[in-house]
Protein backbone atom coordinates (compact mmCIF):
# COMPACT_ATOMS: atom_id res chain seq x y z
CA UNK A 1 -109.79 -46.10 0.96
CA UNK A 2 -110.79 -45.30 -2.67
CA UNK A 3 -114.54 -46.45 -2.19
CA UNK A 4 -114.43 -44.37 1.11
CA UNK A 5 -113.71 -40.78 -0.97
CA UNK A 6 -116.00 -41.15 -3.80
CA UNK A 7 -118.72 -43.57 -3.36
CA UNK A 8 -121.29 -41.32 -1.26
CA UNK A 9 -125.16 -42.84 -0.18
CA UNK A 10 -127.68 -41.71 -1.89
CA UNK A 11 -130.76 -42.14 -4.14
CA UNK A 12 -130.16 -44.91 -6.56
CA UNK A 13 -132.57 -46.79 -9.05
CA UNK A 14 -132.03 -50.04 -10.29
CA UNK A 15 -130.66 -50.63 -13.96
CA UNK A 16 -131.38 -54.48 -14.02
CA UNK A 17 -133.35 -55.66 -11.48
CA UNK A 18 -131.90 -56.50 -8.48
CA UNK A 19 -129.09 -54.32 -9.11
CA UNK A 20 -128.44 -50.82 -7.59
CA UNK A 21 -127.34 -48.27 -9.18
CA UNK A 22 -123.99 -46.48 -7.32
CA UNK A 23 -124.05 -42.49 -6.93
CA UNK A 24 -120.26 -41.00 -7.90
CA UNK A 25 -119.54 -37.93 -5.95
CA UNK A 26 -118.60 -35.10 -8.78
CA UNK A 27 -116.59 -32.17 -7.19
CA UNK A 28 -117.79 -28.86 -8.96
CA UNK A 29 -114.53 -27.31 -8.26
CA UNK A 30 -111.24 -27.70 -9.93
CA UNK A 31 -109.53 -26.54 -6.86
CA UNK A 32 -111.33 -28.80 -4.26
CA UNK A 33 -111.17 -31.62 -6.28
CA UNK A 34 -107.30 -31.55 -6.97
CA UNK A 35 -106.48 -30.63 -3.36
CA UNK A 36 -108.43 -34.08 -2.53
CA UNK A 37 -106.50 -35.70 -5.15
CA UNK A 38 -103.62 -34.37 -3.54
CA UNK A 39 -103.91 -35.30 0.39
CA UNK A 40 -105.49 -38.52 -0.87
CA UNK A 41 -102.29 -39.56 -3.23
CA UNK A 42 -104.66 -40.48 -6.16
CA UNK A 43 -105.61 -39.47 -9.72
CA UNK A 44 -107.69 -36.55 -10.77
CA UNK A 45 -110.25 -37.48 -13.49
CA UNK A 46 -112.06 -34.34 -14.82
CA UNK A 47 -114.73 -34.11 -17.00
CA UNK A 48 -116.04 -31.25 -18.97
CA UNK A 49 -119.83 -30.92 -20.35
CA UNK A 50 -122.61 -28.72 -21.56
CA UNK A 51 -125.81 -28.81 -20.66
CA UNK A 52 -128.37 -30.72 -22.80
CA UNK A 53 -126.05 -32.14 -25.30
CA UNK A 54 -126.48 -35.43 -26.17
CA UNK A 55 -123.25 -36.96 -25.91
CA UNK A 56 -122.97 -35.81 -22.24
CA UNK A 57 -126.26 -37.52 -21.45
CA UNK A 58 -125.16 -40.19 -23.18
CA UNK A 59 -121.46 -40.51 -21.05
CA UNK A 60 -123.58 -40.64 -17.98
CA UNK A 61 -124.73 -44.05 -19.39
CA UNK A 62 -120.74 -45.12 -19.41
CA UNK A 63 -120.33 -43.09 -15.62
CA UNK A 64 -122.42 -45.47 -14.37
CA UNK A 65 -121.50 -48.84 -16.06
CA UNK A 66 -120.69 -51.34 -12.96
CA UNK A 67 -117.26 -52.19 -14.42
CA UNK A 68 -115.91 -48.55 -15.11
CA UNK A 69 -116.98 -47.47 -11.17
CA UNK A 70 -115.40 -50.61 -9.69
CA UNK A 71 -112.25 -50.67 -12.26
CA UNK A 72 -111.80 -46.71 -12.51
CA UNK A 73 -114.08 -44.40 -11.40
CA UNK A 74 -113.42 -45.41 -7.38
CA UNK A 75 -109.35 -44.92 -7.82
CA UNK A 76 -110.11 -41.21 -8.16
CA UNK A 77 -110.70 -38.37 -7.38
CA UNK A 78 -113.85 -36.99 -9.75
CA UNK A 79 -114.37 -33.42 -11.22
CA UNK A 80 -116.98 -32.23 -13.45
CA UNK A 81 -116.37 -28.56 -15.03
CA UNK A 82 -118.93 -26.95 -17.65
CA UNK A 83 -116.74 -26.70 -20.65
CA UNK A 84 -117.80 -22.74 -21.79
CA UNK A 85 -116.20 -21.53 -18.42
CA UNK A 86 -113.15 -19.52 -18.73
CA UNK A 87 -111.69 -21.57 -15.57
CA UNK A 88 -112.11 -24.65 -17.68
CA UNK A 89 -110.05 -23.46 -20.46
CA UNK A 90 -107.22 -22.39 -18.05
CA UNK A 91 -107.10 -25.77 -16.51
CA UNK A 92 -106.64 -27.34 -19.66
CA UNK A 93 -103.54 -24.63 -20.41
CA UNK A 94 -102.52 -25.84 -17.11
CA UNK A 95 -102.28 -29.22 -17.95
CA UNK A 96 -101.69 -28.88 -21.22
CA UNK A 97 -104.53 -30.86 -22.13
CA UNK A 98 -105.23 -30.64 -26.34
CA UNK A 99 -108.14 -32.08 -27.69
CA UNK A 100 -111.79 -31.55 -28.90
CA UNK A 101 -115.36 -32.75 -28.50
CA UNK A 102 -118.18 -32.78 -25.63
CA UNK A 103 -117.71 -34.13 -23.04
CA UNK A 104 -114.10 -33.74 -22.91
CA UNK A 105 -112.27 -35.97 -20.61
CA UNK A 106 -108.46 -35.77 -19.01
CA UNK A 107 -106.95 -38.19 -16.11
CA UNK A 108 -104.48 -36.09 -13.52
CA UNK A 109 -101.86 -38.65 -12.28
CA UNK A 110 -100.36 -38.49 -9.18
CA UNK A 111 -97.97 -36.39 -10.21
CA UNK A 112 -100.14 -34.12 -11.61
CA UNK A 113 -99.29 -34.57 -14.78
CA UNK A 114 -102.10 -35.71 -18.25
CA UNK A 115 -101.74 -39.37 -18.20
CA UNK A 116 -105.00 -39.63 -21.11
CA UNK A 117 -107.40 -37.86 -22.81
CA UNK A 118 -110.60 -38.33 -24.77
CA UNK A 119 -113.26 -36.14 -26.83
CA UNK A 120 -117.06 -37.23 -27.47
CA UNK A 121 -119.10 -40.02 -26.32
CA UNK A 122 -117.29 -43.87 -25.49
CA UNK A 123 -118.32 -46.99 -24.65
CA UNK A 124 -117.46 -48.30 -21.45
CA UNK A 125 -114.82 -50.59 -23.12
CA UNK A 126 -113.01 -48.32 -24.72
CA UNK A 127 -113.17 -46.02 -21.93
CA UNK A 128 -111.19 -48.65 -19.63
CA UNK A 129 -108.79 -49.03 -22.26
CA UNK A 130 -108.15 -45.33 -22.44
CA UNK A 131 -107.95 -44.77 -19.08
CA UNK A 132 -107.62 -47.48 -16.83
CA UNK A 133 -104.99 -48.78 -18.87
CA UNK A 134 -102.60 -45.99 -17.79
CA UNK A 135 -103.32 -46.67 -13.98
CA UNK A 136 -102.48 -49.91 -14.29
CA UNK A 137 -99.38 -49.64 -15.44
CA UNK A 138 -98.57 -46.71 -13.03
CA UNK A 139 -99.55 -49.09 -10.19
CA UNK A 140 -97.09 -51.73 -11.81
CA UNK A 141 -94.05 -49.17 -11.72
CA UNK A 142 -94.35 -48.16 -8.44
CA UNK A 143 -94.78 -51.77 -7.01
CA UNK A 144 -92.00 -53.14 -8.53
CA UNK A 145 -90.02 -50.04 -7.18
CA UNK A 146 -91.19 -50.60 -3.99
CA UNK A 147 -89.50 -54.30 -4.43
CA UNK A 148 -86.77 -52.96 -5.58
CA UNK A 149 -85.92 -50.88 -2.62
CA UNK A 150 -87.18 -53.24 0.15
CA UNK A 151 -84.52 -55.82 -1.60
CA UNK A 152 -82.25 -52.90 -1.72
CA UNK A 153 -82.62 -51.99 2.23
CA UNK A 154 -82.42 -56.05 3.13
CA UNK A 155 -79.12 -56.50 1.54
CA UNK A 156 -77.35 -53.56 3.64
CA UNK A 157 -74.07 -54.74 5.70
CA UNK A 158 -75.00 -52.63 8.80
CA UNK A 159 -77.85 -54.02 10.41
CA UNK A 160 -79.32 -51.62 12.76
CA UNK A 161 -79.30 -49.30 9.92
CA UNK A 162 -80.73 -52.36 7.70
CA UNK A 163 -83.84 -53.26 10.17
CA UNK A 164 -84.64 -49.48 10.46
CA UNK A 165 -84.62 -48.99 6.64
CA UNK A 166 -86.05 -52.44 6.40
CA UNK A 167 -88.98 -52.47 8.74
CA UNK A 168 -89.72 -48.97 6.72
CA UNK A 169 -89.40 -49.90 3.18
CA UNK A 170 -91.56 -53.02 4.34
CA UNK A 171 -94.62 -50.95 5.28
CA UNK A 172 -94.19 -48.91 2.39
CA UNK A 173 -94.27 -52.14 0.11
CA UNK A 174 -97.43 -53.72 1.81
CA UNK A 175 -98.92 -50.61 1.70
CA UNK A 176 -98.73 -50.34 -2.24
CA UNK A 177 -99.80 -54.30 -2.24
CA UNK A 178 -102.65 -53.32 -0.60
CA UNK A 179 -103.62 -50.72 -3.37
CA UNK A 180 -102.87 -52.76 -6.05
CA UNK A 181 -105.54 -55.17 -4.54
CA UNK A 182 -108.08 -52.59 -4.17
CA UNK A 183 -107.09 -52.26 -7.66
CA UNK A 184 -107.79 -55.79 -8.41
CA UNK A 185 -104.96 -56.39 -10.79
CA UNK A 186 -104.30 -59.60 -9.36
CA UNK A 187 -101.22 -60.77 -11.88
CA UNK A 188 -99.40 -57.13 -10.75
CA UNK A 189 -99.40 -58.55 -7.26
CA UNK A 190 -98.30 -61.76 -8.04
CA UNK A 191 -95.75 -61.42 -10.49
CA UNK A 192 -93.90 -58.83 -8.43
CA UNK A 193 -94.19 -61.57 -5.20
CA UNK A 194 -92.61 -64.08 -8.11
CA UNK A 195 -89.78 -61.35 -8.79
CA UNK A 196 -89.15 -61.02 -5.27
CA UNK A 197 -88.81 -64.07 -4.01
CA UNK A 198 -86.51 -64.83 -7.37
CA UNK A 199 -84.56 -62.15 -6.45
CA UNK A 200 -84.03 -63.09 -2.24
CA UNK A 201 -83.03 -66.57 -3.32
């Protein structure tokens, strides 16, 4: 689902050889990009630049680092504002996103709410740490809530009522399994099978 909104074809050259090079699809516009965060039930990542400066070029480098497409970059939804604009300082107001230094970058959870922020040029490293970290652990809550209320809906007396609510909170938990698998945060998926298998006993 995540590879199917931002991962568009396109021209790609090859960083080590053999090795293709993915193309990320930017959204210019705050507006279009968080209304496809929206409908799509996934973070907004926006980044802000100027033209020809060097730490911007240099970020691409990071953009395009295998790791931080497959572990971050495809669980969003990608925006790329010039940082001068006046519409790019009332985002940040509407966010309430602090901070300095080009590029300038903010993750949007689900909630719309800042979830991370960073200022200047990062290694691909640090920039999982920053911001992948914070995904992760979002993922985590709302998996083990998901357990929680399919254990919830399985222990109700009436049991009409249960298998409706059951069969419901069911799809809603394999649902969010599958995520976290796209997420590839293997020990997430496992532990909270652990938990609820604990818990059924």
């Amino acid at each position: 689902l995540f590879s199917s909104l931002l991962l568009v074809s396109g021209p790609a050259f090859c960083e080590e050889e053999g090795e293709e090079e993915q193309e990320l699809d930017w959204k210019g516009d705050h507006k279009g990009a968080a209304g496809a965060a929206a409908a799509a039930d996934v973070p907004l990542f926006i980044v802000f630049v100027r033209d020809n400066n060097n730490d911007c070029k240099r970020m691409e480098r990071t953009f395009k680092d295998k790791d931080v497409i497959e572990n971050f970059l495809d669980k969003c939804i990608l925006c790329r504002l010039e940082a001068d604009q006046q519409d790019s300082k009332h985002i940040m107001n509407v966010y309430k996103i602090q901070g300095a230094g080009i590029p300038f970058m903010a993750l949007i959870g689900r909630d719309r709410t800042l979830k991370g922020s960073y200022g200047g040029y990062v290694t691909p490293a640090t920039f999982l740490e920053v911001f992948n970290d914070p995904l992760v652990q979002a993922m985590k809550e709302r998996v083990k809530t998901g357990a929680q209320i399919l254990l919830e809906n399985k222990e109700l007396g009436d049991r009409a009522t249960s298998d409706r609510r059951y069969a419901k909170a069911l799809h809603h938990y394999e649902e969010l399994l599958r995520v976290a698998r796209e997420m590839k945060v293997s020990e997430m998926i496992s532990d909270t099978e652990n938990d609820i298998k604990e818990s059924a006993r």
